[in-house]
PDB file of N, CA and C in Angstrom:
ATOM      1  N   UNK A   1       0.812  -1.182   0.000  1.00  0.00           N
ATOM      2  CA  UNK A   1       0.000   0.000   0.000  1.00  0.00           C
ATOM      3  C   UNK A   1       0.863   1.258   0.000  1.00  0.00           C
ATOM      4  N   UNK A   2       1.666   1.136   0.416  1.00  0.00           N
ATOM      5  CA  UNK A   2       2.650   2.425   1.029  1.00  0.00           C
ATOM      6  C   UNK A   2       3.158   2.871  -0.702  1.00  0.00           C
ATOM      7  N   UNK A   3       3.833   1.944  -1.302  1.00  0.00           N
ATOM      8  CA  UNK A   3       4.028   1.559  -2.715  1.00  0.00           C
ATOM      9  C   UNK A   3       3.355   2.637  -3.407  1.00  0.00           C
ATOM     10  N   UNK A   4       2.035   2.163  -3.315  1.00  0.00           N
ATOM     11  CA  UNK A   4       1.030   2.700  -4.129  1.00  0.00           C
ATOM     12  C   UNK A   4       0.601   4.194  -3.740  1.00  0.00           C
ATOM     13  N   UNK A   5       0.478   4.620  -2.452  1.00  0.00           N
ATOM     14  CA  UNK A   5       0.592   5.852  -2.010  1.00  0.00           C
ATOM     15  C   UNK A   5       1.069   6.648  -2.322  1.00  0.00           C
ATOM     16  N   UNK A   6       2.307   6.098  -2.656  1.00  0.00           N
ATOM     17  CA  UNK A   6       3.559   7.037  -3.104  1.00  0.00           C
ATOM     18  C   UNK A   6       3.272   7.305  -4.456  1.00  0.00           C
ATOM     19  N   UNK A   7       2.788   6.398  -5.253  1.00  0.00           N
ATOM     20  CA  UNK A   7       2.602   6.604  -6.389  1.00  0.00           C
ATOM     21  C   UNK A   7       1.588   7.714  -7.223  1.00  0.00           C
ATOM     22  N   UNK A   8       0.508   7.843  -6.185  1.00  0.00           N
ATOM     23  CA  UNK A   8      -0.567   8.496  -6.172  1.00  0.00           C
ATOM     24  C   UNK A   8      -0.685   9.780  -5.468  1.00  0.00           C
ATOM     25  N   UNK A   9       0.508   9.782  -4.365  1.00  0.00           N
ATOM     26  CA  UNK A   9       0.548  11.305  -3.583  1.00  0.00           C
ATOM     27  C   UNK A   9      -0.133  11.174  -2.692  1.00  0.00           C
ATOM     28  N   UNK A  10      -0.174  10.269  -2.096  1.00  0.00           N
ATOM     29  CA  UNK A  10      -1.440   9.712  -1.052  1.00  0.00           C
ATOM     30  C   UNK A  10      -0.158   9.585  -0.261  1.00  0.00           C
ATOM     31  N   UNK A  11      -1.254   8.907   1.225  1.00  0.00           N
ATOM     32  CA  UNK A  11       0.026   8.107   2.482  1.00  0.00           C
ATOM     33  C   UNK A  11      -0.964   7.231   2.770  1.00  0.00           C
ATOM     34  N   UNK A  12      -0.422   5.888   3.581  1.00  0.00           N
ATOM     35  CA  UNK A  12      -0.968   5.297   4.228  1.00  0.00           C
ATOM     36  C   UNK A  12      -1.275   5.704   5.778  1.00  0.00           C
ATOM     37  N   UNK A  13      -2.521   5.599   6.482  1.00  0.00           N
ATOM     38  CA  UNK A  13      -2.818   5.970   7.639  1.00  0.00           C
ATOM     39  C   UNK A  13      -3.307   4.583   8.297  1.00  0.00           C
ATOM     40  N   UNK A  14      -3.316   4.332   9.256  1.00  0.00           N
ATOM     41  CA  UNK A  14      -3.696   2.653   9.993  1.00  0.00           C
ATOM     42  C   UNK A  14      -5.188   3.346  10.849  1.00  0.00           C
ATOM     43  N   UNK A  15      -5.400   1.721  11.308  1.00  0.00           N
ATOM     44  CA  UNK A  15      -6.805   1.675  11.997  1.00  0.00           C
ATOM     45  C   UNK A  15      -6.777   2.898  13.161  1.00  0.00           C
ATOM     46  N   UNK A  16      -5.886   2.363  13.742  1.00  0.00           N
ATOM     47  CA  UNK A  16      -5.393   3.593  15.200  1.00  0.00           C
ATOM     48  C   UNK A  16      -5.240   5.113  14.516  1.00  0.00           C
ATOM     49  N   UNK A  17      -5.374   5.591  13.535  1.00  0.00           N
ATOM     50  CA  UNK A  17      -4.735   6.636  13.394  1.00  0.00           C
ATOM     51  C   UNK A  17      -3.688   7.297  13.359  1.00  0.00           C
ATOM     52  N   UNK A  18      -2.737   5.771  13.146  1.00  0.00           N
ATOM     53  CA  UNK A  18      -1.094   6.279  12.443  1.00  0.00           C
ATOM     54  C   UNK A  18      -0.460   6.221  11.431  1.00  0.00           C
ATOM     55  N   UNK A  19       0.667   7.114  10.848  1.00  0.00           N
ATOM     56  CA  UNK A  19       0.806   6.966  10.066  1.00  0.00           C
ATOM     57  C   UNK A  19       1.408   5.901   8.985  1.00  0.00           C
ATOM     58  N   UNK A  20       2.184   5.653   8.389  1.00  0.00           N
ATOM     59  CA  UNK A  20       3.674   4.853   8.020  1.00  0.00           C
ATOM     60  C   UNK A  20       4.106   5.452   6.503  1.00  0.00           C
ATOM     61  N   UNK A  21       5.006   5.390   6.366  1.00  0.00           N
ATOM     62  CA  UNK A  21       6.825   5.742   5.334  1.00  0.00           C
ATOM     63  C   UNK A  21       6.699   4.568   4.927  1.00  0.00           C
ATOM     64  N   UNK A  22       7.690   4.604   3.763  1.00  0.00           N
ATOM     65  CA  UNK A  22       7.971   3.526   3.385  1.00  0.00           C
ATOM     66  C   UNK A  22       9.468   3.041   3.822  1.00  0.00           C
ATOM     67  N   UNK A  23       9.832   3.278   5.401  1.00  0.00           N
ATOM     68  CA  UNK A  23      10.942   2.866   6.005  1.00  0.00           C
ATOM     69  C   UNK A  23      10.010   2.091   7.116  1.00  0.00           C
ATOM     70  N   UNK A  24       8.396   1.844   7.097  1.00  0.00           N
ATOM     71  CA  UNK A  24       8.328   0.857   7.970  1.00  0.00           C
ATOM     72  C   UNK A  24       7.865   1.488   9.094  1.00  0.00           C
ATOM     73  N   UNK A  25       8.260   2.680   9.408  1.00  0.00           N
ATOM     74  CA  UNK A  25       7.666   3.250  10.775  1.00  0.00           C
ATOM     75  C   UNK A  25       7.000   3.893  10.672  1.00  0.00           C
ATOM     76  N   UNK A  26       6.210   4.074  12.122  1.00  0.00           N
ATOM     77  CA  UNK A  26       4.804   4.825  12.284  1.00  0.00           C
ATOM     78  C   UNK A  26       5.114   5.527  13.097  1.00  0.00           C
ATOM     79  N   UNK A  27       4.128   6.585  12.998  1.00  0.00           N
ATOM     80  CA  UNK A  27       4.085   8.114  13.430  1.00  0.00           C
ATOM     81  C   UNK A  27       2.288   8.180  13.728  1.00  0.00           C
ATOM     82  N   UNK A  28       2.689   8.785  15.051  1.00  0.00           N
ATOM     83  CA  UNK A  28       1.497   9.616  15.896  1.00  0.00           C
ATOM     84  C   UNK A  28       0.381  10.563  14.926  1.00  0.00           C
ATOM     85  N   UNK A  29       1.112  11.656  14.332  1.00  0.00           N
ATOM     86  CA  UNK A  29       0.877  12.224  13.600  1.00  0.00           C
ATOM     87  C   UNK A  29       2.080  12.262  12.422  1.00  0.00           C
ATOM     88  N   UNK A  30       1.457  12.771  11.137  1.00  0.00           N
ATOM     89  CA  UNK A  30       2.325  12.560   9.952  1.00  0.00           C
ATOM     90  C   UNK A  30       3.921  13.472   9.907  1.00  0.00           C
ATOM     91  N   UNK A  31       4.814  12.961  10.072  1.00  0.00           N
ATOM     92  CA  UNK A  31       5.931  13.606   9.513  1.00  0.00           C
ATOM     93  C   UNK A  31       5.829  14.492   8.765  1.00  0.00           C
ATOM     94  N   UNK A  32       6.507  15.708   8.011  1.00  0.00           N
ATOM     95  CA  UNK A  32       6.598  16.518   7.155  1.00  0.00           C
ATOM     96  C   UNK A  32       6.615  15.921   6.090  1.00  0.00           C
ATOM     97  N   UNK A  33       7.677  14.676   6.065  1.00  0.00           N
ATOM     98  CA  UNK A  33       7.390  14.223   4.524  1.00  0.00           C
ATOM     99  C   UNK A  33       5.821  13.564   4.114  1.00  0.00           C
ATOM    100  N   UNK A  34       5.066  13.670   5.219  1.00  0.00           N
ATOM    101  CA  UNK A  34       3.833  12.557   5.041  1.00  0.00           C
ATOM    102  C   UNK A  34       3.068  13.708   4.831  1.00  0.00           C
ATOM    103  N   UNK A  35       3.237  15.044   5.005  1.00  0.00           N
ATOM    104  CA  UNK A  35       2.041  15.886   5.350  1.00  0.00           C
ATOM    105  C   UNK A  35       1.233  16.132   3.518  1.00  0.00           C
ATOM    106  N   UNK A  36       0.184  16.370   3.622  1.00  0.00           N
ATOM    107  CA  UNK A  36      -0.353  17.281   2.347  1.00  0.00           C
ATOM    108  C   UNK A  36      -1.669  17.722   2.604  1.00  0.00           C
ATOM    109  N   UNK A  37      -1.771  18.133   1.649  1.00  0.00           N
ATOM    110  CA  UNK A  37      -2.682  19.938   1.632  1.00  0.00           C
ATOM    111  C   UNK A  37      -3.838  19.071   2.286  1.00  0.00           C
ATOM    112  N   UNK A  38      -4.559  19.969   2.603  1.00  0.00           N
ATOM    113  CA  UNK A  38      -5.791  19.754   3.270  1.00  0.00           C
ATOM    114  C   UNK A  38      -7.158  19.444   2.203  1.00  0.00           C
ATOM    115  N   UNK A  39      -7.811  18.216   2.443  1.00  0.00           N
ATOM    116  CA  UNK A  39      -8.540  17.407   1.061  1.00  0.00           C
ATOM    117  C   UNK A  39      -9.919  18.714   1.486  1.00  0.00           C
ATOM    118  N   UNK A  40     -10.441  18.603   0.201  1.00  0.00           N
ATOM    119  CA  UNK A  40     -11.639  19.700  -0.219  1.00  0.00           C
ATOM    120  C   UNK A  40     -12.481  19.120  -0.131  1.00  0.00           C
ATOM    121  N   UNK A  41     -13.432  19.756   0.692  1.00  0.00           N
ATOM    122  CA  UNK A  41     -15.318  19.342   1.096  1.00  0.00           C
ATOM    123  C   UNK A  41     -15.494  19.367   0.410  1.00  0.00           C
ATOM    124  N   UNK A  42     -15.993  18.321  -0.270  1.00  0.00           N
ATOM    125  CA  UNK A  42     -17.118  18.175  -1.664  1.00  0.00           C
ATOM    126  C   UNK A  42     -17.940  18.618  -1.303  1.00  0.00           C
ATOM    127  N   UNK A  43     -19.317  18.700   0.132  1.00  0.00           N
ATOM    128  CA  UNK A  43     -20.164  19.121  -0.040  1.00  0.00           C
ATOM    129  C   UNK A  43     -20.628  20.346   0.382  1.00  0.00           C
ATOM    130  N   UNK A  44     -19.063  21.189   0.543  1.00  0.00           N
ATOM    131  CA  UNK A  44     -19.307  22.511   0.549  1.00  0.00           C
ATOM    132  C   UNK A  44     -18.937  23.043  -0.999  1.00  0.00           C
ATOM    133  N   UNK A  45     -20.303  23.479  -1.448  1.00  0.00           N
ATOM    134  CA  UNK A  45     -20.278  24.048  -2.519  1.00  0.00           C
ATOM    135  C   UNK A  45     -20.004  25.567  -2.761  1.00  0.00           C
ATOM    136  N   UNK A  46     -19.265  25.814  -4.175  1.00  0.00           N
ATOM    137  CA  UNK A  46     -19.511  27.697  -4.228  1.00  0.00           C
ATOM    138  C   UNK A  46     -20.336  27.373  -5.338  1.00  0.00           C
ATOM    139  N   UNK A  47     -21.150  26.664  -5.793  1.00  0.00           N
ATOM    140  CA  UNK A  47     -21.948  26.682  -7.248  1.00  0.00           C
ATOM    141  C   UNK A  47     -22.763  27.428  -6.326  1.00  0.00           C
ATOM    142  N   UNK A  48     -23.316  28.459  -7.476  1.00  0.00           N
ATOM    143  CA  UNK A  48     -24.570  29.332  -7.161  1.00  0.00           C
ATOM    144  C   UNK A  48     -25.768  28.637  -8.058  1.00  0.00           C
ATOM    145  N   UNK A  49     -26.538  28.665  -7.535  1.00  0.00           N
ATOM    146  CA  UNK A  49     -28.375  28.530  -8.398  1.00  0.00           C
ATOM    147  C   UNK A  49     -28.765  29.135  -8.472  1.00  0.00           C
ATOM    148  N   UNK A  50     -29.101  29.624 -10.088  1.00  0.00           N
ATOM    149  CA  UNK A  50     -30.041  31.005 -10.024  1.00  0.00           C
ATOM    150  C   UNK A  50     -31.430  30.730  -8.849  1.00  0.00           C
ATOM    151  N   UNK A  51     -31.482  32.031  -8.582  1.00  0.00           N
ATOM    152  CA  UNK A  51     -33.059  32.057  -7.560  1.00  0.00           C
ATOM    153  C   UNK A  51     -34.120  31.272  -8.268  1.00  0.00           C
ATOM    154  N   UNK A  52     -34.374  31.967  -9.569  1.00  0.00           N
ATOM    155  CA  UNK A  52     -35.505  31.381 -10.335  1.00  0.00           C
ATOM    156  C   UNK A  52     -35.725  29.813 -10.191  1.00  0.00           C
ATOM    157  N   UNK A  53     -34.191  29.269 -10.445  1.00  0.00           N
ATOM    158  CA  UNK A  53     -34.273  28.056 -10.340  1.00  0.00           C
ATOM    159  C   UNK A  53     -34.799  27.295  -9.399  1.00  0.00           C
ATOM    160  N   UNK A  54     -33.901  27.603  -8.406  1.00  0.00           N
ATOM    161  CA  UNK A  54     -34.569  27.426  -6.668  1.00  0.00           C
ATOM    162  C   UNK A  54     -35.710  27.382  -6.686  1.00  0.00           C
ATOM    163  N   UNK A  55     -36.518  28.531  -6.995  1.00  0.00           N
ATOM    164  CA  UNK A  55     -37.981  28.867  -7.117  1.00  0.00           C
ATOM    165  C   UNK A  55     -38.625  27.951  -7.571  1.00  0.00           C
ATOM    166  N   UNK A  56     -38.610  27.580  -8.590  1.00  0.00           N
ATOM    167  CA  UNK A  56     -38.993  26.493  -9.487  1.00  0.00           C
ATOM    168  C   UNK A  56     -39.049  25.142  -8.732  1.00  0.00           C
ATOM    169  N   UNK A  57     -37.679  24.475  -8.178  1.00  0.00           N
ATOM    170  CA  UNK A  57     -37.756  23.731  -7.626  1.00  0.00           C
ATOM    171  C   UNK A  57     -38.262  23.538  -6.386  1.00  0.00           C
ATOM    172  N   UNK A  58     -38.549  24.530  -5.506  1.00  0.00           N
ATOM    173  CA  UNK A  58     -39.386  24.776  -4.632  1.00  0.00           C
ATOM    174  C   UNK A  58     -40.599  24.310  -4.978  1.00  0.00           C
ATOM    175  N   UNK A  59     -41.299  25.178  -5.766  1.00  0.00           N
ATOM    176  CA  UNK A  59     -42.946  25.108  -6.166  1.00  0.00           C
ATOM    177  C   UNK A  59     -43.130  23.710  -6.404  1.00  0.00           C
ATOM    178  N   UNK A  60     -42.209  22.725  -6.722  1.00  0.00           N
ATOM    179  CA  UNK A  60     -43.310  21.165  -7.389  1.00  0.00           C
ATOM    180  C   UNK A  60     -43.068  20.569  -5.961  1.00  0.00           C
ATOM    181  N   UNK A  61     -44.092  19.621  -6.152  1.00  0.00           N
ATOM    182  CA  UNK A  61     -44.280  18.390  -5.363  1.00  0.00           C
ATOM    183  C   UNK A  61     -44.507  17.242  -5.901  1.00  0.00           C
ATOM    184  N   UNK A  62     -44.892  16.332  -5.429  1.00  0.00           N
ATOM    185  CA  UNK A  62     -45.542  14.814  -5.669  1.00  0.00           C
ATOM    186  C   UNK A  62     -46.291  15.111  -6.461  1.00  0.00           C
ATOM    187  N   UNK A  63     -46.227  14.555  -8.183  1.00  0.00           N
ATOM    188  CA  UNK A  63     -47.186  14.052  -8.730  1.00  0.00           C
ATOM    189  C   UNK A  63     -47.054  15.295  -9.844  1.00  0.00           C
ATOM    190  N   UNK A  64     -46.087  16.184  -9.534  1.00  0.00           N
ATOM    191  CA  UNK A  64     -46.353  17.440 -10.482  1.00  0.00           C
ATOM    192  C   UNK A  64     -45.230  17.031 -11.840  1.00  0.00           C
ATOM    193  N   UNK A  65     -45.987  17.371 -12.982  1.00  0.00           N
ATOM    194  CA  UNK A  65     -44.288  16.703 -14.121  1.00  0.00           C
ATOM    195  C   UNK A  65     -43.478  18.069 -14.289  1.00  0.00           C
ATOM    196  N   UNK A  66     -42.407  17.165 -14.924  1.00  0.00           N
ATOM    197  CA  UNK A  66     -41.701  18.614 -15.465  1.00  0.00           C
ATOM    198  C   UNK A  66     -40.814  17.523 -16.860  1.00  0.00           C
ATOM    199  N   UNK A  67     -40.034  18.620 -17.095  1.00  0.00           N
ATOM    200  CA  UNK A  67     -39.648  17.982 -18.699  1.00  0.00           C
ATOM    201  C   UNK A  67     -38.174  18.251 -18.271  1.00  0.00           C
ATOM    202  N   UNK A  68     -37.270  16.602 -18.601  1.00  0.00           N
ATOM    203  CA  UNK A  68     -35.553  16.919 -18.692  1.00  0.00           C
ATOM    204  C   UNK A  68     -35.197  16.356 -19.399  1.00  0.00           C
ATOM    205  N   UNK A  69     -34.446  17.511 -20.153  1.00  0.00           N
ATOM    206  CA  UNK A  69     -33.190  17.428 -21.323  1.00  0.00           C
ATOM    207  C   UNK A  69     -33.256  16.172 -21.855  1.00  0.00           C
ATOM    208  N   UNK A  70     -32.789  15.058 -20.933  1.00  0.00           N
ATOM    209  CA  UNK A  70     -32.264  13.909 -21.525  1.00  0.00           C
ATOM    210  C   UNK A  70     -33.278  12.913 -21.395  1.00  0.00           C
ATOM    211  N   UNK A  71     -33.874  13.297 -20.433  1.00  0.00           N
ATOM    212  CA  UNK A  71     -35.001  11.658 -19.982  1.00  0.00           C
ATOM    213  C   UNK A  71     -36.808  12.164 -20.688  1.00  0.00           C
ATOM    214  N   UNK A  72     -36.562  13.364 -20.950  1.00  0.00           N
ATOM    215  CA  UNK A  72     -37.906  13.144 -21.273  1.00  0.00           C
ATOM    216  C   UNK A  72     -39.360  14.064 -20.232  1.00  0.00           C
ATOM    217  N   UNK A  73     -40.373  13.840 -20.497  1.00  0.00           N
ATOM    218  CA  UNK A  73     -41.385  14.368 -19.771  1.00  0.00           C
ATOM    219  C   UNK A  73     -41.255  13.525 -17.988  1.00  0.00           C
ATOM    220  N   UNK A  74     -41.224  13.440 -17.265  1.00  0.00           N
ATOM    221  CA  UNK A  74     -41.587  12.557 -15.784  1.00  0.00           C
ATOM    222  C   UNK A  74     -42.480  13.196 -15.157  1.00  0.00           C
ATOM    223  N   UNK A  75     -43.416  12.460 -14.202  1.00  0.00           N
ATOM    224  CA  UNK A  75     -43.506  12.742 -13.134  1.00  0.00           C
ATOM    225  C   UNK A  75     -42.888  12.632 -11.683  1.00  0.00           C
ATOM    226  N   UNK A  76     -42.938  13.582 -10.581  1.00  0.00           N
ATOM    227  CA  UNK A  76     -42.319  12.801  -9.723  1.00  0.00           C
ATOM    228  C   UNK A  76     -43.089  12.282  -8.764  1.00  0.00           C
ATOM    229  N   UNK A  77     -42.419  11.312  -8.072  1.00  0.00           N
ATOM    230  CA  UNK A  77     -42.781  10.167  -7.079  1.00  0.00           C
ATOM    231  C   UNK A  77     -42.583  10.726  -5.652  1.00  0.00           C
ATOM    232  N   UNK A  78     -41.183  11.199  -5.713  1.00  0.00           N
ATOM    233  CA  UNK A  78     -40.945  11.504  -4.153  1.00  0.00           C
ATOM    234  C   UNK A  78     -39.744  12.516  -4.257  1.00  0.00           C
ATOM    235  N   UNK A  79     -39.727  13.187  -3.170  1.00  0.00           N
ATOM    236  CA  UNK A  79     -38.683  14.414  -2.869  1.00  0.00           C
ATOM    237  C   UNK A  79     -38.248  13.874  -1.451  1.00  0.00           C
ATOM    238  N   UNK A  80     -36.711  14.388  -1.489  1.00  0.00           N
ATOM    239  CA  UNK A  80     -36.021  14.476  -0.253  1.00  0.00           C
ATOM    240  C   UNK A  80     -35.352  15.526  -0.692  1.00  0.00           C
ATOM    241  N   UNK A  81     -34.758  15.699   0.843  1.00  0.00           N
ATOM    242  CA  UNK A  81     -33.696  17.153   0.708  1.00  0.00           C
ATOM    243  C   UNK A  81     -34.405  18.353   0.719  1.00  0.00           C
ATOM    244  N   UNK A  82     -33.175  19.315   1.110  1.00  0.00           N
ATOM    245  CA  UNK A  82     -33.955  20.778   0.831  1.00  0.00           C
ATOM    246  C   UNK A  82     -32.640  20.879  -0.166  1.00  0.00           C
ATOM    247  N   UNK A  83     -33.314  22.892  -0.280  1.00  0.00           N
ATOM    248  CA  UNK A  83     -32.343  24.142  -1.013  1.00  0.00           C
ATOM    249  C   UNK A  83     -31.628  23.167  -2.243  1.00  0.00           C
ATOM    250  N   UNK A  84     -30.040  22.786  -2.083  1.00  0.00           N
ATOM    251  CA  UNK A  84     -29.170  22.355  -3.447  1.00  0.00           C
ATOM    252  C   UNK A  84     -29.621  20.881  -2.963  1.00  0.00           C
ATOM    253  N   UNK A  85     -29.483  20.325  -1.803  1.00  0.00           N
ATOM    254  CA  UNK A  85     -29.451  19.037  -2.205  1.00  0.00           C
ATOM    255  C   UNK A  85     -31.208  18.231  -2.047  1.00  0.00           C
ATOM    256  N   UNK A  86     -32.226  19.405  -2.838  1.00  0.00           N
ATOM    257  CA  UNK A  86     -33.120  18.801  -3.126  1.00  0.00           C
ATOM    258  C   UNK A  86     -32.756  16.969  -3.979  1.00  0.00           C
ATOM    259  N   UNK A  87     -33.582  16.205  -3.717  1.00  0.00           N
ATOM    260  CA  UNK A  87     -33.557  15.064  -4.771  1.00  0.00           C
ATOM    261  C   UNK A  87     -35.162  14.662  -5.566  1.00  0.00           C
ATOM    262  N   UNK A  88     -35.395  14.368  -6.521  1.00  0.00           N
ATOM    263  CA  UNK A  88     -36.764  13.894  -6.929  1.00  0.00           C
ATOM    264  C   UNK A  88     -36.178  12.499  -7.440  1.00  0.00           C
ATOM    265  N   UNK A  89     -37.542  11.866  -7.351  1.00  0.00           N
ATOM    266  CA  UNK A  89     -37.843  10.352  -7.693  1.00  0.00           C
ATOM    267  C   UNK A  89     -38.778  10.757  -8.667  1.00  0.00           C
ATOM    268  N   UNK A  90     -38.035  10.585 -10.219  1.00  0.00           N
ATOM    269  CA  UNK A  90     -39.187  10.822 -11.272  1.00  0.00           C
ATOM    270  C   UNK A  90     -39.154   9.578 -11.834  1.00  0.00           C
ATOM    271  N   UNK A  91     -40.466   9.394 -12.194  1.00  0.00           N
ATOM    272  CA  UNK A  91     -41.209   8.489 -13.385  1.00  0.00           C
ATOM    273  C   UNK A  91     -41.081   8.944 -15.122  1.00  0.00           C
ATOM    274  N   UNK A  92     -40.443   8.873 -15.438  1.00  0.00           N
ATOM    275  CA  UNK A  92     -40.255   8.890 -17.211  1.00  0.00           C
ATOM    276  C   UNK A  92     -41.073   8.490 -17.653  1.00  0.00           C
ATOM    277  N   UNK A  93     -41.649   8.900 -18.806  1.00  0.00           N
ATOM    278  CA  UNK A  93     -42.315   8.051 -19.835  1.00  0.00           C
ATOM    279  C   UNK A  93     -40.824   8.010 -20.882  1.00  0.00           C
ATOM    280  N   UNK A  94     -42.279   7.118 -22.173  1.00  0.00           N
ATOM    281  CA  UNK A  94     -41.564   6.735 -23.001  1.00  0.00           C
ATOM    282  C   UNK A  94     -40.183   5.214 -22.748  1.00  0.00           C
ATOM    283  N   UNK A  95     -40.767   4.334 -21.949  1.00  0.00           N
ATOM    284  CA  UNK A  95     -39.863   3.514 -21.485  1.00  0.00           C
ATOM    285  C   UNK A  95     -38.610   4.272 -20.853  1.00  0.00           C
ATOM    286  N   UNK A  96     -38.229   5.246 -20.167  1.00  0.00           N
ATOM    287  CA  UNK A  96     -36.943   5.670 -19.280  1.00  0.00           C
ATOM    288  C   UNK A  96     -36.674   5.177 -17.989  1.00  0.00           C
ATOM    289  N   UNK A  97     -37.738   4.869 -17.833  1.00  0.00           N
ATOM    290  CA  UNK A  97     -38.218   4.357 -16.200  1.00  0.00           C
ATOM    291  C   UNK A  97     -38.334   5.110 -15.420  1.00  0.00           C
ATOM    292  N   UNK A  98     -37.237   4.908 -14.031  1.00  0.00           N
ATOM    293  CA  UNK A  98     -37.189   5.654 -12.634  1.00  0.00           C
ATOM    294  C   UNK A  98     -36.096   6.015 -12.599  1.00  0.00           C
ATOM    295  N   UNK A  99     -36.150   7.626 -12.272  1.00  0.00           N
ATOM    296  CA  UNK A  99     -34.776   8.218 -12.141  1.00  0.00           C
ATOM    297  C   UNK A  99     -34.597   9.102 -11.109  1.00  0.00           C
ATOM    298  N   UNK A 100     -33.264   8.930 -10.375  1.00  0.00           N
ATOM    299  CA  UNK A 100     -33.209   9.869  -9.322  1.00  0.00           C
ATOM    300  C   UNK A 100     -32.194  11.020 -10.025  1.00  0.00           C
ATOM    301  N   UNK A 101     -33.042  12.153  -9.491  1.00  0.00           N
ATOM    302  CA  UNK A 101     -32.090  13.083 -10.004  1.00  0.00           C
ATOM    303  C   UNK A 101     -31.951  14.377  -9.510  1.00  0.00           C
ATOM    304  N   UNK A 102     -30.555  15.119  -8.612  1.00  0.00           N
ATOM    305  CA  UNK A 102     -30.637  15.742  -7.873  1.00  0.00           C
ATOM    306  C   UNK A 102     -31.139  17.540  -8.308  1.00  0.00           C
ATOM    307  N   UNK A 103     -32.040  17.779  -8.273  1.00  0.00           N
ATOM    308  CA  UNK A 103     -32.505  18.938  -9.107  1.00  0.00           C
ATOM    309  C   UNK A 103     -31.969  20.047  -9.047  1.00  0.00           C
ATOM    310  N   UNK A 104     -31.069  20.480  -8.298  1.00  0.00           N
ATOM    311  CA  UNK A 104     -30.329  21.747  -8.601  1.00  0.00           C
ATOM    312  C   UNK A 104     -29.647  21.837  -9.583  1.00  0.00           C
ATOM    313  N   UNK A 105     -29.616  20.638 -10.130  1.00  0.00           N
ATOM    314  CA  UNK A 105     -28.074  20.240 -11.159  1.00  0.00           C
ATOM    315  C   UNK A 105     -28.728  19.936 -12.619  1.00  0.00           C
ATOM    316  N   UNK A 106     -29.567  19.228 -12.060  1.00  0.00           N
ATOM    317  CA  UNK A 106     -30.421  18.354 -13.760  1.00  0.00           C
ATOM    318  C   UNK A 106     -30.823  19.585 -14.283  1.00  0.00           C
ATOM    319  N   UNK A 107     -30.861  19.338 -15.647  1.00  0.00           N
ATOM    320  CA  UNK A 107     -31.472  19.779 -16.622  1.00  0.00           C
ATOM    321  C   UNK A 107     -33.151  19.762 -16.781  1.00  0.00           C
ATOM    322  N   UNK A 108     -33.995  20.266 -15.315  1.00  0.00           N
ATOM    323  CA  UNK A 108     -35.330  20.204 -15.613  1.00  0.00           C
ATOM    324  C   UNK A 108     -35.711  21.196 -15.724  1.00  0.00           C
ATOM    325  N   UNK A 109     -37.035  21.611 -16.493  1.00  0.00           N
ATOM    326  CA  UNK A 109     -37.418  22.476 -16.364  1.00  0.00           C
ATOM    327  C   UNK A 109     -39.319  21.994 -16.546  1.00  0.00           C
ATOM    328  N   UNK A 110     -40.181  23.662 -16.343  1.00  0.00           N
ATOM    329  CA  UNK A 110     -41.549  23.269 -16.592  1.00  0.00           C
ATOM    330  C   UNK A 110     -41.909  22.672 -17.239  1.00  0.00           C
ATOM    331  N   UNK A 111     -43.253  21.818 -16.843  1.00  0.00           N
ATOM    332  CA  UNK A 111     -43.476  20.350 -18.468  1.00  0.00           C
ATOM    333  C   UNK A 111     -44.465  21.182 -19.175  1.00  0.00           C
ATOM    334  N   UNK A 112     -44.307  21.249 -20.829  1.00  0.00           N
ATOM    335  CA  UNK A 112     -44.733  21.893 -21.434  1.00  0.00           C
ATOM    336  C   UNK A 112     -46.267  21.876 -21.555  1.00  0.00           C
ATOM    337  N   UNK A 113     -47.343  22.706 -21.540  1.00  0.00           N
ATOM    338  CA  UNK A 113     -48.548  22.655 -21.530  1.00  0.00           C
ATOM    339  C   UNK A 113     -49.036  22.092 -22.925  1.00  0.00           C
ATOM    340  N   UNK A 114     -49.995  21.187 -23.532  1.00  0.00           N
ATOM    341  CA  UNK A 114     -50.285  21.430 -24.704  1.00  0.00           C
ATOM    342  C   UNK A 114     -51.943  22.044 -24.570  1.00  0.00           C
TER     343      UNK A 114
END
């Protein structure tokens, strides 16, 4: 593993919370040569959502459709989440099936009236 660490810019860390080199020894906390940058919160975001959008995704609920890009007309089934990490459980037509898809991000928008 240590091998491979190295290879990747990684370190190995153990169950206890120590470190190891590839001389075999462990450390409390990481040596200088073990140290690196501090890994980035994925789920702290700086993506902004337009308001409108928000808005939008606010207003539906259960059972209301909307139309995306790739899948088609759906309805949805179920919501979790708030604000960005809203999620919907939509129903596709057209054989797409069931899709989860986190709506700040997807490509939905209003389902077209005819």
């Amino acid at each position: 593993m240590i091998t491979i660490a190295n290879r990747i810019g990684a370190r190995v860390q153990g169950d206890e919370g120590e470190y190891y080199d590839n001389t075999n020894n462990s450390y409390t906390e990481p040596p200088e040569h073990l140290r690196m940058e501090p890994v980035v919160n994925i789920y702290e975001s700086d993506i902004k959502i337009p308001d409108e959008q928000l808005k939008f995704i606010g207003s539906l609920g259960v059972e209301d459709e909307i139309q995306h890009d790739k899948f088609g007309t759906g309805k949805i089934l179920e919501i979790t989440g708030r604000g960005n990490d809203t999620e919907f459980i939509v129903k596709f037509m057209d054989g797409i099936g069931t899709k989860r898809v986190l709506a700040c991000f997807a490509p939905i928008r209003p389902c077209k009236q005819d």
